[in-house]
C-alpha atoms as a PDB file:
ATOM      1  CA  UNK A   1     -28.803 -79.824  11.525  1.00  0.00           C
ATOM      2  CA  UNK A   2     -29.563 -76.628  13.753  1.00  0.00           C
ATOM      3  CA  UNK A   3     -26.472 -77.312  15.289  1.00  0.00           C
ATOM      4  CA  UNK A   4     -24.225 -77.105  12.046  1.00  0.00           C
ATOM      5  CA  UNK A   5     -26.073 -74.159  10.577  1.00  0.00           C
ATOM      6  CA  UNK A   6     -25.446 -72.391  14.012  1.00  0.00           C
ATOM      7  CA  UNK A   7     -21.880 -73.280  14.575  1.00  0.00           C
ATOM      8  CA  UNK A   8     -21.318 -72.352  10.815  1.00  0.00           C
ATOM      9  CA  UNK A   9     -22.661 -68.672  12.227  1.00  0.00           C
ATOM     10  CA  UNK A  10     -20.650 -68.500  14.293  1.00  0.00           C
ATOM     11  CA  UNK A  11     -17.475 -68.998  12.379  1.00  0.00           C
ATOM     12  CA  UNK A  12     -19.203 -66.446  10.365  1.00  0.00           C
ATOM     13  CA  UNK A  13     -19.152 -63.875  12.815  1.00  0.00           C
ATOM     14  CA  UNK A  14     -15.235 -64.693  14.127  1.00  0.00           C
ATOM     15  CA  UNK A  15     -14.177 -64.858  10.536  1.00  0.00           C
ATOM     16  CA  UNK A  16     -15.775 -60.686  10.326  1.00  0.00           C
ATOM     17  CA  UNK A  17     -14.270 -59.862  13.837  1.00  0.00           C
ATOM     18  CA  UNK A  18     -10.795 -61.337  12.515  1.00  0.00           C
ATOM     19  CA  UNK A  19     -10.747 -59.524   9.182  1.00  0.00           C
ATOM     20  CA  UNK A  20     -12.029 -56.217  11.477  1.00  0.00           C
ATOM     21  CA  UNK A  21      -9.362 -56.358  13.594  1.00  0.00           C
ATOM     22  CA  UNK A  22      -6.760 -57.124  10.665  1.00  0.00           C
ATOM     23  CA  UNK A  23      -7.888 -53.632   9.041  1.00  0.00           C
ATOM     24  CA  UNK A  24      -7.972 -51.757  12.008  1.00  0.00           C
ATOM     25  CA  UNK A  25      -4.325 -52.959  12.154  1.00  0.00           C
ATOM     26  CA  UNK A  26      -3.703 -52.205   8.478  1.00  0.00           C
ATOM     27  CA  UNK A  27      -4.678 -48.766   9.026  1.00  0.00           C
ATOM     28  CA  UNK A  28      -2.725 -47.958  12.460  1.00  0.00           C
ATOM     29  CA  UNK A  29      -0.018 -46.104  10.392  1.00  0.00           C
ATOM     30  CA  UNK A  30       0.497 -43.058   9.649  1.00  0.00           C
ATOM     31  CA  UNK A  31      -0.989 -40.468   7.074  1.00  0.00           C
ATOM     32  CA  UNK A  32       0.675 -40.171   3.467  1.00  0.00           C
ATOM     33  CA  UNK A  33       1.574 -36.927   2.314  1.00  0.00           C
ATOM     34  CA  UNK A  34       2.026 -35.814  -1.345  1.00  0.00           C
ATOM     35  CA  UNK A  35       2.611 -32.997  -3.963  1.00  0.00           C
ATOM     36  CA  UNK A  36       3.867 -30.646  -1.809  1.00  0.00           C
ATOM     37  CA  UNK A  37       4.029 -27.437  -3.798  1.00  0.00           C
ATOM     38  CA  UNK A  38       4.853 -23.897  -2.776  1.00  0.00           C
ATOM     39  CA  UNK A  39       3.683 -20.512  -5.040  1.00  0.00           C
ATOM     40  CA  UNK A  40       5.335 -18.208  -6.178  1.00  0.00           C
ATOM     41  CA  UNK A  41       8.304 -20.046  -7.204  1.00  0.00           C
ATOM     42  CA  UNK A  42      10.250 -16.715  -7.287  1.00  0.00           C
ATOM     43  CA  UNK A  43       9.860 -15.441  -4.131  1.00  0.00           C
ATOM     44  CA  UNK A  44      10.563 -11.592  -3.383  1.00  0.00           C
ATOM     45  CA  UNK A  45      10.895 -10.208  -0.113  1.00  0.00           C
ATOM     46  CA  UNK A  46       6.895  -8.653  -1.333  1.00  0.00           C
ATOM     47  CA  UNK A  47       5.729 -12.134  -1.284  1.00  0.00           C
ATOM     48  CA  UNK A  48       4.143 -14.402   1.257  1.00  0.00           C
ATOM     49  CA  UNK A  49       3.983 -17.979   0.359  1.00  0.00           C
ATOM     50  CA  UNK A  50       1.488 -20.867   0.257  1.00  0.00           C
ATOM     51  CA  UNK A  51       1.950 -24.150   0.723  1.00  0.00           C
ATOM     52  CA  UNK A  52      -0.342 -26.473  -0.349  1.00  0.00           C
ATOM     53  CA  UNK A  53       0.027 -30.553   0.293  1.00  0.00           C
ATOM     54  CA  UNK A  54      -2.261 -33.642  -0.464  1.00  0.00           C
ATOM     55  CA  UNK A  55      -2.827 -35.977   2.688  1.00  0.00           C
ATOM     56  CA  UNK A  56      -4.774 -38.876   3.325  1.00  0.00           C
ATOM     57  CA  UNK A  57      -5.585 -40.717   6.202  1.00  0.00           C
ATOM     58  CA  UNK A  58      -8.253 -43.252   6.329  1.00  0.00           C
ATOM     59  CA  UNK A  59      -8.448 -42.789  10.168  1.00  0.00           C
ATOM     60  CA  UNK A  60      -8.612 -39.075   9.379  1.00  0.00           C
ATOM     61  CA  UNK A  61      -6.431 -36.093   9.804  1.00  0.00           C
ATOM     62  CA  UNK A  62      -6.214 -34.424  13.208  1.00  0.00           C
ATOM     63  CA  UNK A  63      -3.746 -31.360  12.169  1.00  0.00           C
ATOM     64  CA  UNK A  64      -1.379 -30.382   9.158  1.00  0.00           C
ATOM     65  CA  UNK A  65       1.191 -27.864   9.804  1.00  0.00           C
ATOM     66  CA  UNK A  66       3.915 -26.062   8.148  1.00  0.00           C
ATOM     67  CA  UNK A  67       7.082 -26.402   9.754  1.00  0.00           C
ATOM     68  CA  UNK A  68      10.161 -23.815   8.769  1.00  0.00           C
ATOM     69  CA  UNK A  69      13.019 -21.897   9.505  1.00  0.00           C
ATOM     70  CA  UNK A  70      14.616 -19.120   8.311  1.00  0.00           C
ATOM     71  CA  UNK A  71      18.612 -18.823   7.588  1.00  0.00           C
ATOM     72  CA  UNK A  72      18.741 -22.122  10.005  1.00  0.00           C
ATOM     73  CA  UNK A  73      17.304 -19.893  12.918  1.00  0.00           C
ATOM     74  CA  UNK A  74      14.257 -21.824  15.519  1.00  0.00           C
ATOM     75  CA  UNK A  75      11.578 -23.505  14.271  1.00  0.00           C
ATOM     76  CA  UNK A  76       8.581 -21.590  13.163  1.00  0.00           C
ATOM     77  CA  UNK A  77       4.869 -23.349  12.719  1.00  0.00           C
ATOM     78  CA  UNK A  78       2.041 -22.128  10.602  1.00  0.00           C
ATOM     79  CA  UNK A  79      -1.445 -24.449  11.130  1.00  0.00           C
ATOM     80  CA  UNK A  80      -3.009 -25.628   7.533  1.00  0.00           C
ATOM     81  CA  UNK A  81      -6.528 -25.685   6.825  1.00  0.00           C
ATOM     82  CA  UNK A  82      -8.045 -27.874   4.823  1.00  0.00           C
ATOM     83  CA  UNK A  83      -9.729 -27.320   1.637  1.00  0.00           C
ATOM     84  CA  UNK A  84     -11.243 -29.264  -0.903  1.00  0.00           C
ATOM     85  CA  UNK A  85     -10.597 -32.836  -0.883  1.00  0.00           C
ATOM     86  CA  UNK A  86      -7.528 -34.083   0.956  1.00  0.00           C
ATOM     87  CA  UNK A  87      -5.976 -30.471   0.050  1.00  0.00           C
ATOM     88  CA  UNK A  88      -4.624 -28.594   2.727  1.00  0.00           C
ATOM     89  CA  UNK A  89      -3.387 -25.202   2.381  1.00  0.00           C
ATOM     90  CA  UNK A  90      -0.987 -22.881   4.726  1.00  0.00           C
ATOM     91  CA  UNK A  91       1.073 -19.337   4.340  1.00  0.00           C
ATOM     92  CA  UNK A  92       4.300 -18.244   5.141  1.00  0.00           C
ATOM     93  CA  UNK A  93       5.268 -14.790   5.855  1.00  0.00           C
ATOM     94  CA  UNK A  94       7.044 -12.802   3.837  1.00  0.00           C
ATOM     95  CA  UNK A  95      10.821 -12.325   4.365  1.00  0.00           C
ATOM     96  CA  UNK A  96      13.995 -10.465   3.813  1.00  0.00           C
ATOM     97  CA  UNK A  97      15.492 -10.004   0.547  1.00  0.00           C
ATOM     98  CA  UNK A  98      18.391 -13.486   0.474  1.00  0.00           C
ATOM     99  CA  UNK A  99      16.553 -15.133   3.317  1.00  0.00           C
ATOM    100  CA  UNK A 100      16.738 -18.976   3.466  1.00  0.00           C
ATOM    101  CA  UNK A 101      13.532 -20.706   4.187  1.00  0.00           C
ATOM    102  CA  UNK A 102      13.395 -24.827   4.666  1.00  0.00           C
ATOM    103  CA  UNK A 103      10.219 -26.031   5.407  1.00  0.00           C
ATOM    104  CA  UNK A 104       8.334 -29.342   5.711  1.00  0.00           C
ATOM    105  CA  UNK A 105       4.412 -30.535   6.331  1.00  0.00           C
ATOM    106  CA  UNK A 106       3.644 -32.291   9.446  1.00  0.00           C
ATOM    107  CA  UNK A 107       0.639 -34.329   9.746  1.00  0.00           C
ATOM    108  CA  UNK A 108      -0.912 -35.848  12.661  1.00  0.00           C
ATOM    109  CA  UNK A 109      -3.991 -39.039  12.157  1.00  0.00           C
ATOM    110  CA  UNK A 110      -6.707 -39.652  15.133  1.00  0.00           C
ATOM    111  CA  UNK A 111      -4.290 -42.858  15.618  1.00  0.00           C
ATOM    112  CA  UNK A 112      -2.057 -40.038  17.324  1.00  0.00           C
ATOM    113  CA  UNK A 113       0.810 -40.925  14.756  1.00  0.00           C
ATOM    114  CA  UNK A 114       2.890 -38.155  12.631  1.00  0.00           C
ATOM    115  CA  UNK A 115       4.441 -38.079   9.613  1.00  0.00           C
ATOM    116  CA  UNK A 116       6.837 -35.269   8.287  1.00  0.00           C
ATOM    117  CA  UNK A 117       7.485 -34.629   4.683  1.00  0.00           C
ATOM    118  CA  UNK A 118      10.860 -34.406   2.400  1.00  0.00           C
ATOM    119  CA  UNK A 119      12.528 -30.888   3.528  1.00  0.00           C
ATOM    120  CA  UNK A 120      11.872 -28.114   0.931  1.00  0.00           C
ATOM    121  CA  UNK A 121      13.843 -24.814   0.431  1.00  0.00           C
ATOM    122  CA  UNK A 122      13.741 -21.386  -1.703  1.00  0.00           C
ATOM    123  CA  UNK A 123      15.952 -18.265  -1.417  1.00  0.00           C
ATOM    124  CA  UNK A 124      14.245 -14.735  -1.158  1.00  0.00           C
ATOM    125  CA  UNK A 125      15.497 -12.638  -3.928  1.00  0.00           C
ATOM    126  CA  UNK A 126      14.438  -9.199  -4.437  1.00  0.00           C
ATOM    127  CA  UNK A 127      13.519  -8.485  -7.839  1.00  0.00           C
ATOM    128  CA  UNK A 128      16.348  -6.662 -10.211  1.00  0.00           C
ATOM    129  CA  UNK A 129      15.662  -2.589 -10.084  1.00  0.00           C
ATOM    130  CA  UNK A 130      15.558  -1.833 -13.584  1.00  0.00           C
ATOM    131  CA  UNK A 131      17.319   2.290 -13.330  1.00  0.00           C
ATOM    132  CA  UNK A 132      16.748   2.755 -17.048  1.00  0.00           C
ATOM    133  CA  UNK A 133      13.493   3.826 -15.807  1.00  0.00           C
ATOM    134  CA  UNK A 134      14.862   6.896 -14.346  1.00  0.00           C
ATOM    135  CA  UNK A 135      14.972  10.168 -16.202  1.00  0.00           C
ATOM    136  CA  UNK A 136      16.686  13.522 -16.671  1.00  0.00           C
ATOM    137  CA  UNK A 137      13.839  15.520 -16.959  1.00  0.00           C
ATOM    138  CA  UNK A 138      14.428  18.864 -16.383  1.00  0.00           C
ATOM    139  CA  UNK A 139      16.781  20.887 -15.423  1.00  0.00           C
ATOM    140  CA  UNK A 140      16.762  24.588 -14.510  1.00  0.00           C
ATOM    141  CA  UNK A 141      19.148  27.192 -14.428  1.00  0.00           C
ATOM    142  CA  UNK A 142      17.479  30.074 -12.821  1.00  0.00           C
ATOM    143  CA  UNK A 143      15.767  28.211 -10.348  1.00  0.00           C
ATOM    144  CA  UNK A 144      19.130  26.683  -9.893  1.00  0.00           C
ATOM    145  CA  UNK A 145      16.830  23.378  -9.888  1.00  0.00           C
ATOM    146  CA  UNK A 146      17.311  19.218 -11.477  1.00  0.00           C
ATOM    147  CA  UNK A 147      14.424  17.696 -12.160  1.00  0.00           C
ATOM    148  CA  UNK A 148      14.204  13.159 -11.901  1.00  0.00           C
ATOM    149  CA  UNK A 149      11.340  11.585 -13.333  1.00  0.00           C
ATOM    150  CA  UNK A 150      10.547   7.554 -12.493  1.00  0.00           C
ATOM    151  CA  UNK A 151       8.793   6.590 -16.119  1.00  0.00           C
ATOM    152  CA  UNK A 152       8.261   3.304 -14.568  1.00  0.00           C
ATOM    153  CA  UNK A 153       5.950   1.415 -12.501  1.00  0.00           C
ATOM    154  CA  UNK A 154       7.793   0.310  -9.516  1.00  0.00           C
ATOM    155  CA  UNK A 155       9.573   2.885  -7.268  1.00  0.00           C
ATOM    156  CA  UNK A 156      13.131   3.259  -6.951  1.00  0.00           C
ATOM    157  CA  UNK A 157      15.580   4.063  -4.421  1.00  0.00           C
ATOM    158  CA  UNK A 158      18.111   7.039  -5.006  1.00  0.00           C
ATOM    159  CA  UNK A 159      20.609   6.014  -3.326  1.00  0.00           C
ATOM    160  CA  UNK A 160      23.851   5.959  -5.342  1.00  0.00           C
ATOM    161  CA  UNK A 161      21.914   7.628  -8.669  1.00  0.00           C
ATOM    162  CA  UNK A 162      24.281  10.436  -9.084  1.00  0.00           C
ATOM    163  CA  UNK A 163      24.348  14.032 -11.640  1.00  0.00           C
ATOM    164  CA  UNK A 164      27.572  14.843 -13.066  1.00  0.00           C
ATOM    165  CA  UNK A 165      28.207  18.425 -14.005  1.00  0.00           C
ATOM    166  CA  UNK A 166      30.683  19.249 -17.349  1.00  0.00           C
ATOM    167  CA  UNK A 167      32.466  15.472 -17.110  1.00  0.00           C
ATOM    168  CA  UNK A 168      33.859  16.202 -13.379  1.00  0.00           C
ATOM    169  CA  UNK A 169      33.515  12.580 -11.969  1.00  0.00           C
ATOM    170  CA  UNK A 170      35.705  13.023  -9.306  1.00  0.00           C
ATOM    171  CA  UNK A 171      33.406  15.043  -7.404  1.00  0.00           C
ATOM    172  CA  UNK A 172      29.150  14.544  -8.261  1.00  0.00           C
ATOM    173  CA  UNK A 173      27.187  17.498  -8.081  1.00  0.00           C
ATOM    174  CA  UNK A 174      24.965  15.801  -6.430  1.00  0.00           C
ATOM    175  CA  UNK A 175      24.715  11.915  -5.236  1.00  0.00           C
ATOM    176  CA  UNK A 176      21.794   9.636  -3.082  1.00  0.00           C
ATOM    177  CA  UNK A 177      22.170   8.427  -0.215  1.00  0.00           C
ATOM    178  CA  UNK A 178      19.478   6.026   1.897  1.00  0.00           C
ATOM    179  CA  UNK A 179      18.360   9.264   3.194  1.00  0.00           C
ATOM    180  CA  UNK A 180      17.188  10.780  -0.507  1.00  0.00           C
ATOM    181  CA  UNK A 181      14.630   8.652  -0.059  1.00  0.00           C
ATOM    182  CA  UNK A 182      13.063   6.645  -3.344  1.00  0.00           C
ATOM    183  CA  UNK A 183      11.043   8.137  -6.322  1.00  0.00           C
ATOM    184  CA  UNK A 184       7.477   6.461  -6.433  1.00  0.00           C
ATOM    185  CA  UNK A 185       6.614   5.001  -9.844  1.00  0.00           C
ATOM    186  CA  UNK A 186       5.288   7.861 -12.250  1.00  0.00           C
ATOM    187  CA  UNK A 187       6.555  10.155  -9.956  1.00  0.00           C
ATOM    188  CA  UNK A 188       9.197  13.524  -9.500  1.00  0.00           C
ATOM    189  CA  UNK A 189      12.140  13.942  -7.388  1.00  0.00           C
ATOM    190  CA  UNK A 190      13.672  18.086  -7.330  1.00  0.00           C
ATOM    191  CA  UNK A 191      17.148  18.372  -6.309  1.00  0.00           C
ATOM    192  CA  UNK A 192      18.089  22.178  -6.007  1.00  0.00           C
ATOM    193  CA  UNK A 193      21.338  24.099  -5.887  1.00  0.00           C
ATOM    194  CA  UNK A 194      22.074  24.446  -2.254  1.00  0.00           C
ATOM    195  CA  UNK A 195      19.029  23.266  -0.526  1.00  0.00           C
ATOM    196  CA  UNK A 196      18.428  24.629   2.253  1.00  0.00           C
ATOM    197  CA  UNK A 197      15.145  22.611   3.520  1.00  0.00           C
ATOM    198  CA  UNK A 198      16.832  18.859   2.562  1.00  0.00           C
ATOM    199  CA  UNK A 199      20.630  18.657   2.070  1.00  0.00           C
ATOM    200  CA  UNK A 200      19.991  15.159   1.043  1.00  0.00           C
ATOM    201  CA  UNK A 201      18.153  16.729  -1.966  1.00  0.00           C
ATOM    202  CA  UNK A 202      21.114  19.170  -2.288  1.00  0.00           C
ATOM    203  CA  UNK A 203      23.459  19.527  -5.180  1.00  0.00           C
ATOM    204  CA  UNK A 204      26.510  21.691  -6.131  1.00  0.00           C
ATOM    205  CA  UNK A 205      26.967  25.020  -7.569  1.00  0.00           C
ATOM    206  CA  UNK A 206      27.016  26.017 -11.123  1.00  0.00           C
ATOM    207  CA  UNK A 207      23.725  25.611 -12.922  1.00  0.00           C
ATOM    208  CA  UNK A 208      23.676  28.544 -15.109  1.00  0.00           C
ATOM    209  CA  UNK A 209      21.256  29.571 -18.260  1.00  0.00           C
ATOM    210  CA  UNK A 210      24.761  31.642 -19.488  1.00  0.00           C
ATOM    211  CA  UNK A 211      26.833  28.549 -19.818  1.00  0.00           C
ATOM    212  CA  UNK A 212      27.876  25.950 -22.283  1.00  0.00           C
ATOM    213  CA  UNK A 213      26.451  22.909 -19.797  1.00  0.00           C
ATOM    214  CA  UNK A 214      26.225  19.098 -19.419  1.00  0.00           C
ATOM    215  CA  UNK A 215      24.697  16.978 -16.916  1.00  0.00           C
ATOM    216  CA  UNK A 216      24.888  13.040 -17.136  1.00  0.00           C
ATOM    217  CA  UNK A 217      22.797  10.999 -14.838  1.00  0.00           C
ATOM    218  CA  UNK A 218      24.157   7.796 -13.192  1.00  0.00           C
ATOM    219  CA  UNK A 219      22.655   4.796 -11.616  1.00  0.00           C
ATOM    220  CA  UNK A 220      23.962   2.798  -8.798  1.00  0.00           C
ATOM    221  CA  UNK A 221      26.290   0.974 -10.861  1.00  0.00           C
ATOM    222  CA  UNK A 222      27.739   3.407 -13.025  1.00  0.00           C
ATOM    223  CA  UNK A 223      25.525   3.409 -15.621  1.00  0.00           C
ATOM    224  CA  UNK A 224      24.725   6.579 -17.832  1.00  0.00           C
ATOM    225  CA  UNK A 225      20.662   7.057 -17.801  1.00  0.00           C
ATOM    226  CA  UNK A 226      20.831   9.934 -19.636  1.00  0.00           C
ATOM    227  CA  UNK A 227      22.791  13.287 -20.607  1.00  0.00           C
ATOM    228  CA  UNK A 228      21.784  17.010 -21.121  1.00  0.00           C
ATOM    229  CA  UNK A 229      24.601  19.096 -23.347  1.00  0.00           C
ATOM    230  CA  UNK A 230      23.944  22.475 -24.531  1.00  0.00           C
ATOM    231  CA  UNK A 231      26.428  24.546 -26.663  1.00  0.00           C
ATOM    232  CA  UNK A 232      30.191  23.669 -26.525  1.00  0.00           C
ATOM    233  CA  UNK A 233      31.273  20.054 -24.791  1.00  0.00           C
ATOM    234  CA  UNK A 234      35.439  21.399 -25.320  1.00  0.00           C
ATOM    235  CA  UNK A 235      34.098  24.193 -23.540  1.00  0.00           C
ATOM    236  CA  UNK A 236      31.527  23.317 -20.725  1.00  0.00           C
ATOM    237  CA  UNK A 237      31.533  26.270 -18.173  1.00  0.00           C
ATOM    238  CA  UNK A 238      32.308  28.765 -20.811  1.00  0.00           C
ATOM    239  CA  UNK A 239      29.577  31.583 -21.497  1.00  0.00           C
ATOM    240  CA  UNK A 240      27.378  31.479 -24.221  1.00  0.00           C
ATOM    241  CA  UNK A 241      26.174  34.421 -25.745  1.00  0.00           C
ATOM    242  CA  UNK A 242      22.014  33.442 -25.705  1.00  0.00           C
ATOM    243  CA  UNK A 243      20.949  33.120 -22.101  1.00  0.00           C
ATOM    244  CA  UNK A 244      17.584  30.534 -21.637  1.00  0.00           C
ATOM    245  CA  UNK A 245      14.756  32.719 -19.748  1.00  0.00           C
ATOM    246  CA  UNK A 246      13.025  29.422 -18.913  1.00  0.00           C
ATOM    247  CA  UNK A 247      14.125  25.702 -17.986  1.00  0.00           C
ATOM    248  CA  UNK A 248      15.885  23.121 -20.307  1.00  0.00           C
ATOM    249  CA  UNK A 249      12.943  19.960 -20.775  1.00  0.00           C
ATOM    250  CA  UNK A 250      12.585  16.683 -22.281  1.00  0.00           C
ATOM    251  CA  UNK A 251       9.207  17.318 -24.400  1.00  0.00           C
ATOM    252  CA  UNK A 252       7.309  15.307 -24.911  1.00  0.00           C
ATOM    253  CA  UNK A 253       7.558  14.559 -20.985  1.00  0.00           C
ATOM    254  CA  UNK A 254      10.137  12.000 -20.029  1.00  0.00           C
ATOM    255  CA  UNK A 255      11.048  10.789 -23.615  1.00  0.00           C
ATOM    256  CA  UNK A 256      11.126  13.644 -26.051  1.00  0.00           C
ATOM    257  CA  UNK A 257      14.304  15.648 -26.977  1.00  0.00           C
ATOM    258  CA  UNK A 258      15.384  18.305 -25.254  1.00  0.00           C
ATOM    259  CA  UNK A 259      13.567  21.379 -25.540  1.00  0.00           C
ATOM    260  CA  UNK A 260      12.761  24.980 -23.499  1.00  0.00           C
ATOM    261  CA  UNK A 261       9.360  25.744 -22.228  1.00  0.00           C
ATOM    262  CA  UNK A 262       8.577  27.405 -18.533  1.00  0.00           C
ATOM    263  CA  UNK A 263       9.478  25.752 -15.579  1.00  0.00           C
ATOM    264  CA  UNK A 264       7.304  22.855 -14.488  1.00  0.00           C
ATOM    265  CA  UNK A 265       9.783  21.659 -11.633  1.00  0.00           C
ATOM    266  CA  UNK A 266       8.002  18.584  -9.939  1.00  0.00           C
ATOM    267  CA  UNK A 267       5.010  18.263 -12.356  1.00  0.00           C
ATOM    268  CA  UNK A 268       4.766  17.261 -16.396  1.00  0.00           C
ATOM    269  CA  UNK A 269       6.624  18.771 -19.103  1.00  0.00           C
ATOM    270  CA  UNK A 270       4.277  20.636 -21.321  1.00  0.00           C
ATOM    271  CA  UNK A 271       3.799  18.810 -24.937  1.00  0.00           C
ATOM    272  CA  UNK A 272       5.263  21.456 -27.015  1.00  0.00           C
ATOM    273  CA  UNK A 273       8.428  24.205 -26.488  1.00  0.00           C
ATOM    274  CA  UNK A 274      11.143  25.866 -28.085  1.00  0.00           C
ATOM    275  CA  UNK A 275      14.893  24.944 -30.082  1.00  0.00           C
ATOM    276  CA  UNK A 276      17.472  25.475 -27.300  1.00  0.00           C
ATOM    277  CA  UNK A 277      20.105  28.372 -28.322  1.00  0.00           C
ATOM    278  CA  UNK A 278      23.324  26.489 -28.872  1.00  0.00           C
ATOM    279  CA  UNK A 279      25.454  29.472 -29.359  1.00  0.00           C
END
């Protein structure tokens, strides 16, 4: 009897050992990696991005990395860290506007085995400038001075915005280049007759307070963003017989008709001013 209850122990103990062994070779694969998700979606060249990815390993996870390249260039790694759960999280630096990232998530298990996920790609795209945000503000004939005002909140570049003096397109009194620089959001660009301390903040001759006058303001692509017309347009450069003491504003500042008040080149229009003399 001793002998059967012992030799049933033992088959016992093989029969665990067996079905041991058979997990240990269930689980000598590799990890499984899921939801692989990247934020933002829309990626600007302002943006880095994280990847996040779910992976399991019953062995465990030795290291999760993020594995991409830009415009098909080398391969570049960034080393995830895990979070919460089987979460694992990991950032890619930001990149040039129309850059071309493919990535993937690499995963190595204590079993020394790696597992690479499904390719992934997104396209850097700046965001669109919106121009209509830039205003003819003020513009100043005895100062010989034009006043820009950015009404938005995101700054933008000058280069290309143009001023065109009495409909004479062929030549700009004044147009940006990469060296104007950009206007901050909420802020004031003056571009004066003749500078002599920036010539890329230099215009033409011919503002005058004596004048029948029009300025338009371009952007980039063409676009009107604005126009100032006092007096006459069939005779633009003409004289006119009431010349304006101060400067030519919109008032209320950046949206209100044109008015005249005193200078304020590079700073607020006041709230309130006077009819411009048309005649």
């Amino acid at each position: 009897m001793k002998t059967k209850i012992l030799i049933a122990n033992i088959l016992v103990v093989l029969l665990l050992i067996a079905v041991s062994c058979v997990e240990d070779e269930m689980y000598k694969g590799p990890a499984t990696i899921e939801k692989v998700e990247y934020a933002p979606t829309k990626v600007t060249p302002d943006d880095d991005v994280t990847v996040t990815a779910t992976i399991t390993d019953l062995q465990g996870v030795t290291t999760a990395k993020i594995q991409y390249k830009v415009n098909g260039g080398s391969q570049s790694e960034v080393t995830m860290t895990k979070g919460s759960g089987d979460t694992y999280t990991g950032v890619i630096p930001k990149q040039a506007d129309k850059a071309v990232v493919v990535f993937t998530v690499s995963a190595d298990n204590k079993a020394g085995i790696n597992i690479v996920s499904n390719e992934q790609t997104y396209t850097v795209g700046a965001p669109p400038v919106d121009y209509t945000k830039l205003v003819l503000n003020e513009i100043d004939g005895n100062s010989k001075a034009i006043e820009l005002y950015n009404i938005g909140t995101v700054a933008l570049s000058l280069k290309g915005v143009s001023l065109i003096k009495n409909n004479d397109t062929s030549k700009p009194w004044w147009t940006g280049t990469d060296e104007s620089g950009i206007i901050p959001a909420g802020g004031y660009v003056v571009i004066i007759q003749s500078n002599p301390d920036n010539p890329h903040l230099s215009g033409g001759a011919g503002i005058s307070p004596k004048q029948n006058l029009k300025f338009e303001l371009l952007g980039p692509d063409g676009a009107s963003l604005g126009v100032f017309l006092r007096g006459d347009e069939s005779a633009l450069g003409g004289g006119i017989s009431d010349t304006a003491k101060d400067s030519y504003q919109r008032i209320p500042n950046g949206t209100g008709d044109w008015k005249l008040a005193a200078p304020t080149n590079g700073a607020a229009n006041p709230s309130t001013g006077k009819d411009i003399p048309q005649s």
